[in-house]
Protein backbone atom coordinates (compact mmCIF):
# COMPACT_ATOMS: atom_id res chain seq x y z
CA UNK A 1 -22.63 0.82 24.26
CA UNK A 2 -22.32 -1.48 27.34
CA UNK A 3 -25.65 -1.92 28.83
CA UNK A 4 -26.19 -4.24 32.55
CA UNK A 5 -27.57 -7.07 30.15
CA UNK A 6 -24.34 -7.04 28.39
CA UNK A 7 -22.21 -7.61 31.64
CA UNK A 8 -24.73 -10.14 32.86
CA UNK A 9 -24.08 -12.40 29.59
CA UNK A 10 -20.38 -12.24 29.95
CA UNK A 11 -20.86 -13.22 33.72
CA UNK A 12 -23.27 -16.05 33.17
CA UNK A 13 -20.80 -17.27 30.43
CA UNK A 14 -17.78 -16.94 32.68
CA UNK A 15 -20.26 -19.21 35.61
CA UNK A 16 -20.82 -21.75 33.39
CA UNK A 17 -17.78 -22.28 31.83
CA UNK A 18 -15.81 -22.71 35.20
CA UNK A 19 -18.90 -24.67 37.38
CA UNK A 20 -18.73 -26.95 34.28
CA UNK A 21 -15.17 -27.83 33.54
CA UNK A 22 -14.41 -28.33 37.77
CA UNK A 23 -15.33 -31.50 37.05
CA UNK A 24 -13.54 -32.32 34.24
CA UNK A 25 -9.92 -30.91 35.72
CA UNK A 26 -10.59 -33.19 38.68
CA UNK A 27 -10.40 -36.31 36.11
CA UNK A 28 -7.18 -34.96 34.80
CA UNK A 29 -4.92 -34.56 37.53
CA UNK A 30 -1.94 -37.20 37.50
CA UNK A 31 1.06 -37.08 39.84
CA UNK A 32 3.30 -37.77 37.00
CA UNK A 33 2.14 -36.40 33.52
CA UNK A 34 4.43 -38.01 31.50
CA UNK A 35 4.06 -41.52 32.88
CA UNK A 36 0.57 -41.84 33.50
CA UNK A 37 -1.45 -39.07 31.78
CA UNK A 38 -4.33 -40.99 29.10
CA UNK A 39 -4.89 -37.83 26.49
CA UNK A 40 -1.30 -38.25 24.61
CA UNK A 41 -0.45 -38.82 21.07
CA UNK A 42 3.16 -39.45 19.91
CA UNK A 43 3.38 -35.93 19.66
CA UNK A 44 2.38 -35.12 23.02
CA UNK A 45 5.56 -36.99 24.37
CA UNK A 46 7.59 -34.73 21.75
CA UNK A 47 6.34 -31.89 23.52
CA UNK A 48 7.46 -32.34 26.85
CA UNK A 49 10.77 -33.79 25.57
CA UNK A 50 10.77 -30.19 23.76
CA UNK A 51 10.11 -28.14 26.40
CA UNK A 52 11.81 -30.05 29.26
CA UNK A 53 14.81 -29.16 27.25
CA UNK A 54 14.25 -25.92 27.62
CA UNK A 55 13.99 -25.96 31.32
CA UNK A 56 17.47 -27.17 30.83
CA UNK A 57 16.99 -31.33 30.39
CA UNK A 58 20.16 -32.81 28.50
CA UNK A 59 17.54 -33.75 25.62
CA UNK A 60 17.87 -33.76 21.82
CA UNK A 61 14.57 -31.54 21.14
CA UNK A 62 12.99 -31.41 17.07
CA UNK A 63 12.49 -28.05 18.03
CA UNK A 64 8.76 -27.77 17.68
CA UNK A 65 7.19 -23.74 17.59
CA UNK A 66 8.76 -22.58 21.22
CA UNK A 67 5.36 -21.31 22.97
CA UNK A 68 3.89 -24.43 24.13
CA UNK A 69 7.26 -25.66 25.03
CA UNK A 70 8.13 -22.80 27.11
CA UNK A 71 5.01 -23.80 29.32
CA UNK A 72 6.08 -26.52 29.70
CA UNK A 73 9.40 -25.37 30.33
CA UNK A 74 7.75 -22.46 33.46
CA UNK A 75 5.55 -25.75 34.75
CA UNK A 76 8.38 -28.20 34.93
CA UNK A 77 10.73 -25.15 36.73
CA UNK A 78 8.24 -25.06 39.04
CA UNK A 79 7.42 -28.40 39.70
CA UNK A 80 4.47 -28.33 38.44
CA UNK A 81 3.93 -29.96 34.74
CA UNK A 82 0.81 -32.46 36.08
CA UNK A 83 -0.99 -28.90 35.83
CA UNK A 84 -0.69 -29.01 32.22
CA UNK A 85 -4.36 -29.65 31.40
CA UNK A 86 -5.54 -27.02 33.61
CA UNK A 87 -3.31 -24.55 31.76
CA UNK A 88 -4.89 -25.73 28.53
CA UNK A 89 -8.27 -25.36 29.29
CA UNK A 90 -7.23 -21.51 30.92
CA UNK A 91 -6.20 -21.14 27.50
CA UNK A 92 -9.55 -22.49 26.46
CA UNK A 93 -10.95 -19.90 28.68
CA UNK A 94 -8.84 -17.03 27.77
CA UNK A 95 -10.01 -18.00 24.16
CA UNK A 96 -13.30 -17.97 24.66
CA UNK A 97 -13.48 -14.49 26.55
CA UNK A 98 -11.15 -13.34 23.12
CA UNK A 99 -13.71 -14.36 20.86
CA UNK A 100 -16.47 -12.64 23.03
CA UNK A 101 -15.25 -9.44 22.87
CA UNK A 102 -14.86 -10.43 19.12
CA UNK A 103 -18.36 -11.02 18.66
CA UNK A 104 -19.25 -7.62 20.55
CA UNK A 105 -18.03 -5.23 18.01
CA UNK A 106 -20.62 -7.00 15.89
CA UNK A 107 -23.19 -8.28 18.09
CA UNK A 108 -25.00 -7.46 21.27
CA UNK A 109 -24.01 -9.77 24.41
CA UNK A 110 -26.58 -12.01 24.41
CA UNK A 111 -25.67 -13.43 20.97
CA UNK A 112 -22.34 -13.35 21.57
CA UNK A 113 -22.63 -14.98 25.10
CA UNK A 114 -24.69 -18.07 23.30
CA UNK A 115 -22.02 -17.92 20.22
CA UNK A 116 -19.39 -18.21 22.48
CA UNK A 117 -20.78 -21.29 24.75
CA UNK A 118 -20.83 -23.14 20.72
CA UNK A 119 -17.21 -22.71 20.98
CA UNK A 120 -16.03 -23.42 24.79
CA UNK A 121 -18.69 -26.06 25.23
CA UNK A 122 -18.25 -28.44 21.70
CA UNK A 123 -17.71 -31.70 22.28
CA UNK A 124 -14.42 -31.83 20.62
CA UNK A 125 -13.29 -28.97 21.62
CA UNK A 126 -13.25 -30.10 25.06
CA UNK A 127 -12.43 -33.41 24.37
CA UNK A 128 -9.20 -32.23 22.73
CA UNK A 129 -8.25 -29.30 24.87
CA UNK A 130 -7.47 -32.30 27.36
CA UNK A 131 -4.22 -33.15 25.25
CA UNK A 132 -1.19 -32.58 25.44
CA UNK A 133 -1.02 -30.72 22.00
CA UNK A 134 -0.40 -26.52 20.96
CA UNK A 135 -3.55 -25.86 18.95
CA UNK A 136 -5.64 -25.04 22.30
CA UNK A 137 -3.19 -22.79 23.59
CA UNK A 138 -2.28 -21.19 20.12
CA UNK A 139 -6.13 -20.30 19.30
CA UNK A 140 -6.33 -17.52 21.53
CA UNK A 141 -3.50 -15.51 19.82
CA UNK A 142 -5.46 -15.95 16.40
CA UNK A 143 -8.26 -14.81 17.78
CA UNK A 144 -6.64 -12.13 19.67
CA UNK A 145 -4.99 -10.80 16.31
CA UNK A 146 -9.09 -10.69 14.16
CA UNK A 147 -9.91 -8.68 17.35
CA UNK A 148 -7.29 -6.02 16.77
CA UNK A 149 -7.39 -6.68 13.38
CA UNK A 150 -10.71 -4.92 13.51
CA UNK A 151 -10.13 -2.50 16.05
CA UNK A 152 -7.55 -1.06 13.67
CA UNK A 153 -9.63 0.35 11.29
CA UNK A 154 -10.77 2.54 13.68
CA UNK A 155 -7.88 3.67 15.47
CA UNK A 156 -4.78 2.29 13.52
CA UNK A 157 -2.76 1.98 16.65
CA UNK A 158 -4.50 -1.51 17.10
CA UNK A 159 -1.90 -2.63 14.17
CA UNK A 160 0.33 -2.91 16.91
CA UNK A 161 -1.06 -5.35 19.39
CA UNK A 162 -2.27 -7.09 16.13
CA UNK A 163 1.32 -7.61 15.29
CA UNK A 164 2.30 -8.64 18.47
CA UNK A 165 -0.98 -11.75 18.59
CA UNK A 166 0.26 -12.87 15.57
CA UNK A 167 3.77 -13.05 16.21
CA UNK A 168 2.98 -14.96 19.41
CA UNK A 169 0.46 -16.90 17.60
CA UNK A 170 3.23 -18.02 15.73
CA UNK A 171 5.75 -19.45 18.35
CA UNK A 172 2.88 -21.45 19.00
CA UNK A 173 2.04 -22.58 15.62
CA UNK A 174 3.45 -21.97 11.92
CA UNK A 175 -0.07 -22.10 10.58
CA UNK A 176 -0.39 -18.23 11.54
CA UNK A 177 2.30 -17.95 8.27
CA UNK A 178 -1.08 -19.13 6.02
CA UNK A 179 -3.16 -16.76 8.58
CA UNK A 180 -0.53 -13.82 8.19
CA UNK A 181 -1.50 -13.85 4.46
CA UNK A 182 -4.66 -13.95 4.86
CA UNK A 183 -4.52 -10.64 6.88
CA UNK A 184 -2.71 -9.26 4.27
CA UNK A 185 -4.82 -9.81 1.57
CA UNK A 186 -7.62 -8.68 3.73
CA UNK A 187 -6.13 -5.43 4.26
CA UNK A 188 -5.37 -4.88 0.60
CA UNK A 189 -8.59 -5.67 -0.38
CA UNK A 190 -10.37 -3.26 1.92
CA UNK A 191 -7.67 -1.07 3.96
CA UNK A 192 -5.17 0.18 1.14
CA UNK A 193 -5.27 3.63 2.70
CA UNK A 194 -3.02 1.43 5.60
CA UNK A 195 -0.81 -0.54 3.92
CA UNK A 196 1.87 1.96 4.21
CA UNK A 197 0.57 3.65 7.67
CA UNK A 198 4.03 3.65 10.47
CA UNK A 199 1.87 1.43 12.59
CA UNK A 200 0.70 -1.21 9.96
CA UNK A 201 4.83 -1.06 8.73
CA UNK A 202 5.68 -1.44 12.88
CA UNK A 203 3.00 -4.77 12.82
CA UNK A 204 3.93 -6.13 9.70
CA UNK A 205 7.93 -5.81 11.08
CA UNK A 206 7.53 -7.24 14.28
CA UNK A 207 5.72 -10.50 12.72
CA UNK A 208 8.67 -11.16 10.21
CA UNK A 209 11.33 -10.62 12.97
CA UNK A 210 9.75 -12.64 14.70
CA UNK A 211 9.67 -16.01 12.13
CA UNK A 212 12.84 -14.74 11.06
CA UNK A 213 14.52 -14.79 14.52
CA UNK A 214 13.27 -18.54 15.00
CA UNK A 215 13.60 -19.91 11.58
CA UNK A 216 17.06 -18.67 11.87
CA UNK A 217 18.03 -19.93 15.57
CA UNK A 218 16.30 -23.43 14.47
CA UNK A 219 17.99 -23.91 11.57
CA UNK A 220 21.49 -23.00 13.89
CA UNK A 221 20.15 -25.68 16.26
CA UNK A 222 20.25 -28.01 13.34
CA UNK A 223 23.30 -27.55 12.02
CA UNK A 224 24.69 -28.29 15.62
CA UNK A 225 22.95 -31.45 16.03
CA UNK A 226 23.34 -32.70 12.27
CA UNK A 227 21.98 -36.29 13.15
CA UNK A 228 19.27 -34.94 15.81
CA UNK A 229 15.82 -34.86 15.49
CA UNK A 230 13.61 -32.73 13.21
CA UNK A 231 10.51 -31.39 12.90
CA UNK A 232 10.74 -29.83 9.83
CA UNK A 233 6.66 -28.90 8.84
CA UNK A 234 8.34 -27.87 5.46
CA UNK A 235 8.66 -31.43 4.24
CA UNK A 236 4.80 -32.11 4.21
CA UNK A 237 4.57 -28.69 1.82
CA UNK A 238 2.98 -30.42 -1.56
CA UNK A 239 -0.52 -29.96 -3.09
CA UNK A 240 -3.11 -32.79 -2.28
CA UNK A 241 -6.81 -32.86 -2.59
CA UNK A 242 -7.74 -35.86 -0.59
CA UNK A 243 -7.32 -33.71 2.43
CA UNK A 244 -10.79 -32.25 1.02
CA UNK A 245 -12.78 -35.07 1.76
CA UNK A 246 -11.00 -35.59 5.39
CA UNK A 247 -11.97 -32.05 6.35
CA UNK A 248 -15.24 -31.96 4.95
CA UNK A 249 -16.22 -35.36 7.03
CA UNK A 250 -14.38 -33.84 9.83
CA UNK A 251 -15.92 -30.09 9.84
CA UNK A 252 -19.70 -31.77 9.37
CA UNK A 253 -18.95 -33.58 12.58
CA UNK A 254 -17.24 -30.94 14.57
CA UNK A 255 -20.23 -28.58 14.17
CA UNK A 256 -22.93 -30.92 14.57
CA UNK A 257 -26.04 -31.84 11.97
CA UNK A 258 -28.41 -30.33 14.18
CA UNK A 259 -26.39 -26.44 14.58
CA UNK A 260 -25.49 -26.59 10.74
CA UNK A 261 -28.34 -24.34 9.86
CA UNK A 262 -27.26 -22.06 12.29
CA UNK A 263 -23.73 -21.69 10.42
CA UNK A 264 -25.36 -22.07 7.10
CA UNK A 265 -27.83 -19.11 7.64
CA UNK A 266 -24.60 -16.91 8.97
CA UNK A 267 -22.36 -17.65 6.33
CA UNK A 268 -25.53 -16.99 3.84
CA UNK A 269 -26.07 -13.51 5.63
CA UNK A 270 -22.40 -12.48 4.48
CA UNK A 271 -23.11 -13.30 0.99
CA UNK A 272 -26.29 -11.05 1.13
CA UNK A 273 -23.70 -7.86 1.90
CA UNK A 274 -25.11 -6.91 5.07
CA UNK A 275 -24.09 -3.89 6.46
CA UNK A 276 -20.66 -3.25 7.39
CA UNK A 277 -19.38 -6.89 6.79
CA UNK A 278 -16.55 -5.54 4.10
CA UNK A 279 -13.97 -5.04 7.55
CA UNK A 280 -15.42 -7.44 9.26
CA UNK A 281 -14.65 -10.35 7.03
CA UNK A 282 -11.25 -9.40 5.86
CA UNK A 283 -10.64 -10.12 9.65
CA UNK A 284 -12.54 -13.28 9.96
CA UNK A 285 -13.06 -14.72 7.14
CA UNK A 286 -10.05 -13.78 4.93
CA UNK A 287 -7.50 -15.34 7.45
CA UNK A 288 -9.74 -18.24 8.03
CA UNK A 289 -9.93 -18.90 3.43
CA UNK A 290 -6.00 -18.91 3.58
CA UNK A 291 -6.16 -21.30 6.70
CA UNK A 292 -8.35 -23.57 5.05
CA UNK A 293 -6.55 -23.60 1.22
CA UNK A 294 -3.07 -23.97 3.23
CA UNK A 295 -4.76 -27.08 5.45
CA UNK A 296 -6.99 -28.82 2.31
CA UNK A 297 -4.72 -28.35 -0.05
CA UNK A 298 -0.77 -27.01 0.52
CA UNK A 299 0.01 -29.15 3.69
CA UNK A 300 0.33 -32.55 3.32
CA UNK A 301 -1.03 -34.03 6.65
CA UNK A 302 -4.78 -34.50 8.09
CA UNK A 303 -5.97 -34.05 11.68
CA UNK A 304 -9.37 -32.82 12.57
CA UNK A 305 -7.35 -30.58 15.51
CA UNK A 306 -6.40 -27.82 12.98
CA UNK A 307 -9.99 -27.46 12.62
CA UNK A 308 -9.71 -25.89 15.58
CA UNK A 309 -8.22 -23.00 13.92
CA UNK A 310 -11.32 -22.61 11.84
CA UNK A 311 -13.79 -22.70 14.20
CA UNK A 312 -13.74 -18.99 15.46
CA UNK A 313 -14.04 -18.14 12.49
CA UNK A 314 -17.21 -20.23 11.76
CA UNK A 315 -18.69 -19.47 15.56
CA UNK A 316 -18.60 -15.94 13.84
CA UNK A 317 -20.49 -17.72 10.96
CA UNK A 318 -23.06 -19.02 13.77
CA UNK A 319 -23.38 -15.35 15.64
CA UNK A 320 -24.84 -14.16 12.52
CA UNK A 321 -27.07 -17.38 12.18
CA UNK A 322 -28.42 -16.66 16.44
CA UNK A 323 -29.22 -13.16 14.68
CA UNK A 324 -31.04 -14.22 12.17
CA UNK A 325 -32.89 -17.03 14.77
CA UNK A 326 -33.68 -14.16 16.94
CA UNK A 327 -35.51 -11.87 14.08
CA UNK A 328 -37.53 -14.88 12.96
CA UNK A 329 -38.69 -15.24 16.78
CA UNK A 330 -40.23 -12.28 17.30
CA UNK A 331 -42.78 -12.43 14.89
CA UNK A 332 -44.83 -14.32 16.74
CA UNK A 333 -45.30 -16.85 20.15
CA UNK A 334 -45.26 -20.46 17.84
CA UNK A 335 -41.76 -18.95 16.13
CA UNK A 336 -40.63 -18.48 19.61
CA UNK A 337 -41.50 -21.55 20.93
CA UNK A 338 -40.12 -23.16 17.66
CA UNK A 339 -37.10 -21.07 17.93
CA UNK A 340 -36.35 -21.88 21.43
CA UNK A 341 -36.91 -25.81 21.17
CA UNK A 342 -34.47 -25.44 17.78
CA UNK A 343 -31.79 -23.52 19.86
CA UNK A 344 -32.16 -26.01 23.17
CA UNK A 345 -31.35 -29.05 20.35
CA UNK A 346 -28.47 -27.66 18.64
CA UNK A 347 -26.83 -26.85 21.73
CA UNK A 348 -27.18 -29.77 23.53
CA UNK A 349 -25.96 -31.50 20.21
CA UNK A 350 -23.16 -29.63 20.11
CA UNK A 351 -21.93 -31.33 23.76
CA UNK A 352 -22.47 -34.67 22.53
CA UNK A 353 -19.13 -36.63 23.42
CA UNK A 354 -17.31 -38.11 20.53
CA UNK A 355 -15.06 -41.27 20.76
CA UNK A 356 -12.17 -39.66 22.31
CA UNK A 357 -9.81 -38.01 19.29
CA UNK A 358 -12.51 -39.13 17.20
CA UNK A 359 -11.43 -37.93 13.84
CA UNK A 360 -14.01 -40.48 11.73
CA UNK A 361 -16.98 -40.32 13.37
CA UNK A 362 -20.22 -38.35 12.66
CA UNK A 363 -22.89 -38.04 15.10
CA UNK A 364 -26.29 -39.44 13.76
CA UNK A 365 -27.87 -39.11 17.15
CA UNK A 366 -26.24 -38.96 20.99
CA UNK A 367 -25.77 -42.67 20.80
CA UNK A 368 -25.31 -43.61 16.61
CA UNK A 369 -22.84 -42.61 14.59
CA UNK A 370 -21.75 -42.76 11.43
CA UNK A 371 -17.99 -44.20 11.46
CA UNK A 372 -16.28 -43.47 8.12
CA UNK A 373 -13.81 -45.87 6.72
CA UNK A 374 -10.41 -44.80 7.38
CA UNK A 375 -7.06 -45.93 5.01
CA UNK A 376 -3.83 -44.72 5.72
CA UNK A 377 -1.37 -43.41 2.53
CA UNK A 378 2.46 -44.21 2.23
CA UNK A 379 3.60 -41.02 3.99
CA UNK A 380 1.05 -42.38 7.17
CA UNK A 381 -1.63 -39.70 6.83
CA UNK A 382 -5.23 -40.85 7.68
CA UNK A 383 -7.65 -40.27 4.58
CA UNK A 384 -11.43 -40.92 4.86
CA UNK A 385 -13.53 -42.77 2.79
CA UNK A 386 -17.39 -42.92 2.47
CA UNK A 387 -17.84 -46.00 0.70
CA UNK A 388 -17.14 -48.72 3.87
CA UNK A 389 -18.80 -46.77 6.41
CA UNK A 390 -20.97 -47.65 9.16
CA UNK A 391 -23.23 -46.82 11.24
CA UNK A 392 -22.23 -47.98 15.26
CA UNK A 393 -23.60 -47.72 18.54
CA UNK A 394 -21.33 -45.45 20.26
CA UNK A 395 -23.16 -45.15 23.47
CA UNK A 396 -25.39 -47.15 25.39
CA UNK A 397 -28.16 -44.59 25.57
CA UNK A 398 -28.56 -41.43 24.09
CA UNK A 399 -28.26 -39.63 28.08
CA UNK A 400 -24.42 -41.47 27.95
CA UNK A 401 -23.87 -39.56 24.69
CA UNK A 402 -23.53 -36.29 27.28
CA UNK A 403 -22.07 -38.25 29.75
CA UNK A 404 -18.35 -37.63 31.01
CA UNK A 405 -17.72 -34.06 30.02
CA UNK A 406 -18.85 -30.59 31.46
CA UNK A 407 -21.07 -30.45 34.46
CA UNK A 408 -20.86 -34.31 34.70
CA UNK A 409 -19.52 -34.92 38.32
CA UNK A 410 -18.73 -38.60 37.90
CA UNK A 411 -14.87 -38.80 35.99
CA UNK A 412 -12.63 -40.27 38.37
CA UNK A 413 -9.07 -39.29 38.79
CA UNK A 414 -6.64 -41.40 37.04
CA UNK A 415 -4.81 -43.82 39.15
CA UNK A 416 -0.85 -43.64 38.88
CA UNK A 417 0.59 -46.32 40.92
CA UNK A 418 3.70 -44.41 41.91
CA UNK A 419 3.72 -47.21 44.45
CA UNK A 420 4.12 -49.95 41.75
CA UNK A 421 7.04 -50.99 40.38
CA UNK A 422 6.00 -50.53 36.79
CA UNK A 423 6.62 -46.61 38.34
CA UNK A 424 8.82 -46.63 40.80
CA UNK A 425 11.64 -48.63 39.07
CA UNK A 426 11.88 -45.72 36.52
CA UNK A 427 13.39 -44.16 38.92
CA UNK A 428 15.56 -46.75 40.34
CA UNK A 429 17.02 -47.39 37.49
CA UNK A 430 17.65 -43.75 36.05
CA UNK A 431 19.71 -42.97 38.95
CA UNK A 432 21.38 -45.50 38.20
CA UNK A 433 21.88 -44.87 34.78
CA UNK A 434 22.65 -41.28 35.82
CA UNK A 435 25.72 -43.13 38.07
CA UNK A 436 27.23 -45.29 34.69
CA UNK A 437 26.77 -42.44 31.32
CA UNK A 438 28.14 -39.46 30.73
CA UNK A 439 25.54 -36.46 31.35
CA UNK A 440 24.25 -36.30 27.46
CA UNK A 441 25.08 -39.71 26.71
CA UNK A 442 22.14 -42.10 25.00
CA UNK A 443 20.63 -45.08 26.49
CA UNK A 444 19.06 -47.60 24.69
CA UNK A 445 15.42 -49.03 24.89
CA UNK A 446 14.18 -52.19 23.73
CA UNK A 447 10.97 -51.63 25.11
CA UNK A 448 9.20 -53.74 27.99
CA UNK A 449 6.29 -56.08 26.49
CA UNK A 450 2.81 -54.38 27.11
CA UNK A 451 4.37 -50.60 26.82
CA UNK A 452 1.90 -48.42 25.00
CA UNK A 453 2.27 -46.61 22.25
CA UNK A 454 4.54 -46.57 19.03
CA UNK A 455 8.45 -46.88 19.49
CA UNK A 456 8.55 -43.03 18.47
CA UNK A 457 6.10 -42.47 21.90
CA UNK A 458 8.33 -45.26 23.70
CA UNK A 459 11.32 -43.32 22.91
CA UNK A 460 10.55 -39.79 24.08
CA UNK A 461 8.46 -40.97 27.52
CA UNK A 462 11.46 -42.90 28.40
CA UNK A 463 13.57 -40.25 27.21
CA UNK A 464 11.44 -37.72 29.60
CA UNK A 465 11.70 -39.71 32.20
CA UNK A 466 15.65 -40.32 31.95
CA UNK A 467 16.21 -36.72 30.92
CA UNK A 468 18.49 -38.22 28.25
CA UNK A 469 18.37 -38.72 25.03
CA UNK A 470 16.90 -42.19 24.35
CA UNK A 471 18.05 -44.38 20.92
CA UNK A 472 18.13 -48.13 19.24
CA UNK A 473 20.08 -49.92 21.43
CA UNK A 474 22.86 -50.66 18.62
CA UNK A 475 23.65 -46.88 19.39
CA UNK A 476 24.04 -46.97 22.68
CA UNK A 477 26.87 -48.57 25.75
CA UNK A 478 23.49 -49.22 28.11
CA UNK A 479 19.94 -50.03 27.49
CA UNK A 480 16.93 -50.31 29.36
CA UNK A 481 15.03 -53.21 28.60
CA UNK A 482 11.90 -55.41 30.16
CA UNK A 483 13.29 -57.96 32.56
CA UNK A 484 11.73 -60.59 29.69
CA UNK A 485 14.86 -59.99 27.64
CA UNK A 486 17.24 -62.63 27.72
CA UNK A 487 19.11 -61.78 24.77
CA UNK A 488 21.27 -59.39 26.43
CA UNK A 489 23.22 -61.20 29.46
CA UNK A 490 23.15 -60.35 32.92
CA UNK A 491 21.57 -56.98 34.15
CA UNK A 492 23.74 -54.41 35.16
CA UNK A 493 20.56 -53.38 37.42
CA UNK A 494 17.23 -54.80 37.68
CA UNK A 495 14.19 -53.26 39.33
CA UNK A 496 10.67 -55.38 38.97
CA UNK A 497 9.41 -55.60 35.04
CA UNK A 498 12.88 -53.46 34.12
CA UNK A 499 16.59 -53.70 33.51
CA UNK A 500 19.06 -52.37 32.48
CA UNK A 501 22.09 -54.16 30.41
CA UNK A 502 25.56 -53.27 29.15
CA UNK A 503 24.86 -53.84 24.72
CA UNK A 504 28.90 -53.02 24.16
């Protein structure tokens, strides 16, 4: 039953999670978001490359899951891609209000409110929702598929929008494939009376057409562009363990030492059977077990970021914890005022701001931290090690440990010096590069001295800029180059720190 209390903790939650992220959106907006915008990884460049090609760019895309992309793609149509970030943190948002209407078929608003602000309001969370990355914008449609994963049971017509999140879920990300069978088993285990129910056959139909129809149209993308680019998530598909250790480090640090009891107490509640939990986990916590054997132990690769699929699942951990927080209150004033002064801690812990992308640090205290030695294997993923670590002064006082993130007015716009020629000749000289190759054709890059960034980066934010494909200059007529070259004769074109020279 909705009560007035329950609409006044979804409004207070909606207030504070737009007066506090004004701020940070103000820091973010760049007039040119591939040249100049600070939260990218060399995947972040991939993913404009990937979705201005589907705006209609003469690129050579690795065809990445199509969701993000085609944001990208809308944005760049309209001329609008610096709004990115704000799109990601709407996603954020839309997230968020998902998982609160999650929580309320379990939980009464107030718990789910304070649940919810866990999620929107950790420090990683935010810190990551400000890259250019998928998993921020692909959350929502996980969430979105528990929520009418549960609804089903009660009226089995929610199979269908549950097919539907899923299957967009997964043009944002193939990890819904390890989520899909976790669904599955979940309904096995506690829904067999569905399994073969017209709307559960409708769900289960739309999902595989759905990673059929791409799988199929990528791997005809492929066979056209035989020497192209890949992104091929299959080839990281082999059993590892040391991805244990990375994730354990990692999930301590995302939910913070002080809020652990919280999740600990939840989690404990589950495994004491309380009422009604049977439904309930096989569409939170079954999805969220396959997520987390696929990620520690099938898929080759660490990054804290697929946490972030986890999480709702352990905020739902942390609803039952507040629960449990709340009964112990009310015996009594000192349990209140213990409770209260225990709840006040763990959330403000849960803000504290992490070295950005700050996959191997723990926070000890707002301004220590424990930093974790970090090795990297043959195939370049990051493992974690224990032995080696360190403790390090991250901030200069514990208040700067909350500094720079929601509510905090000070972040700065950053400065892109369209009216420097490390900008502006860009576009010089792609015009005319545009005027000399054939529309299609490569260009070469021997990159500029002091360019940022790995050559694989290098590659795609020149190529985003040119709107061509970009390669080693042995594989292409013209190259653009850093006016320190000398090894390549006279400039066809030169434009301050750039050039650009004939290579055959």
């Amino acid at each position: 039953m909705r009560t007035p209390e329950t609409h006044r903790s979804a409004w207070v939650l909606l207030f504070l999670g737009v007066a506090g992220t004004v701020p940070v959106l103000r820091s973010l907006l760049v007039t040119d978001l591939n040249w100049c915008y600070p939260f990218m990884t060399s995947d972040s460049y991939d993913w404009i490359n990937n979705g201005l090609f589907w705006a209609g760019a003469e690129l050579r895309p690795t065809m990445r899951p199509p969701g993000y992309a085609f944001v990208i793609a809308a944005l760049t149509k309209i001329g609008s891609l610096p709004l990115l970030p704000v799109v990601n943190f709407l996603f954020l948002g839309a997230g968020t209000a998902a998982l609160y209407l999650l929580l309320r078929e379990r939980h009464d608003g107030l718990i789910a409110a304070v649940a919810c602000w866990f999620y929107f309001a950790n420090g990683y969370v935010q810190d990551f929702a400000r890259y250019v990355m998928a998993e921020t914008c692909a959350v929502p449609f996980f969430i979105l598929a528990a929520l009418a994963f549960v609804r089903a049971e009660r009226r089995p017509r929610w199979y269908l929008a549950f097919g539907a999140a899923l299957s967009l879920a997964f043009l944002f990300s193939y990890a819904a494939l390890p989520a899909a069978a976790g669904f599955a088993a979940g309904l096995l285990a506690t829904r067999r009376r569905d399994v073969g129910s017209r709307e559960a056959l409708v769900a289960a139909a739309l999902f595989v057409g759905t990673v059929g129809f791409w799988f199929g149209y990528r791997a005809w993308h492929h066979h056209s562009l035989p020497g192209g680019p890949h992104h091929d998530v299959e080839d990281m598909l082999r059993f590892s363990v040391s991805n244990v250790r990375f994730f354990g480090f990692a999930g301590l640090a995302l939910v913070g030492l002080v809020p652990l009891p919280l999740y600990v107490r939840g989690a404990a509640a589950f495994l004491e059977g309380a009422h009604g939990t049977r439904a309930w986990l096989a569409a939170n916590v079954a999805p969220a077990a396959s997520l987390a054997a696929f990620f520690f132990f099938v898929y080759d690769w660490a990054d804290k970021r697929f946490l972030l699929y986890l999480l709702p699942c352990l905020i739902v951990c942390l609803a039952e914890g507040l629960g449990k927080l709340r009964t112990w209150a009310s015996r009594g004033a000192l349990p209140t005022a213990a409770a209260i002064a225990f709840l006040a801690a763990a959330l403000l812990w849960n803000q504290i701001r992490y070295p950005t992308y700050g996959i191997s640090f723990l926070a000890l205290t707002p301004r220590d931290f424990l930093q974790a030695a970090v090795t990297m294997t043959k195939t370049a993923k990051t493992e974690i090690h224990l032995a080696g670590a360190q403790i390090v002064r991250v901030h200069d006082s514990p208040f700067a440990g909350f500094s720079r993130g929601l509510f905090d007015p000070r972040p700065t716009p950053v400065r892109c010096a369209t009216d420097e020629p490390s900008y502006a000749c860009v576009a010089v000289l792609r015009t005319r590069a545009d005027s000399l190759l054939k529309s299609g054709e490569v260009i070469g890059l021997d990159p500029p001295a002091g360019w940022p960034g790995d050559y694989y980066s290098q590659l795609n934010r020149l190529g985003n800029a040119f709107q061509r494909p970009v390669g080693l200059p042995g594989n292409a007529s013209l190259a653009f180059v850093g006016s320190e070259r000398a090894n390549y004769g006279p400039p066809v074109e030169a434009c301050g720190p750039y050039a650009l020279v004939r290579v055959r």
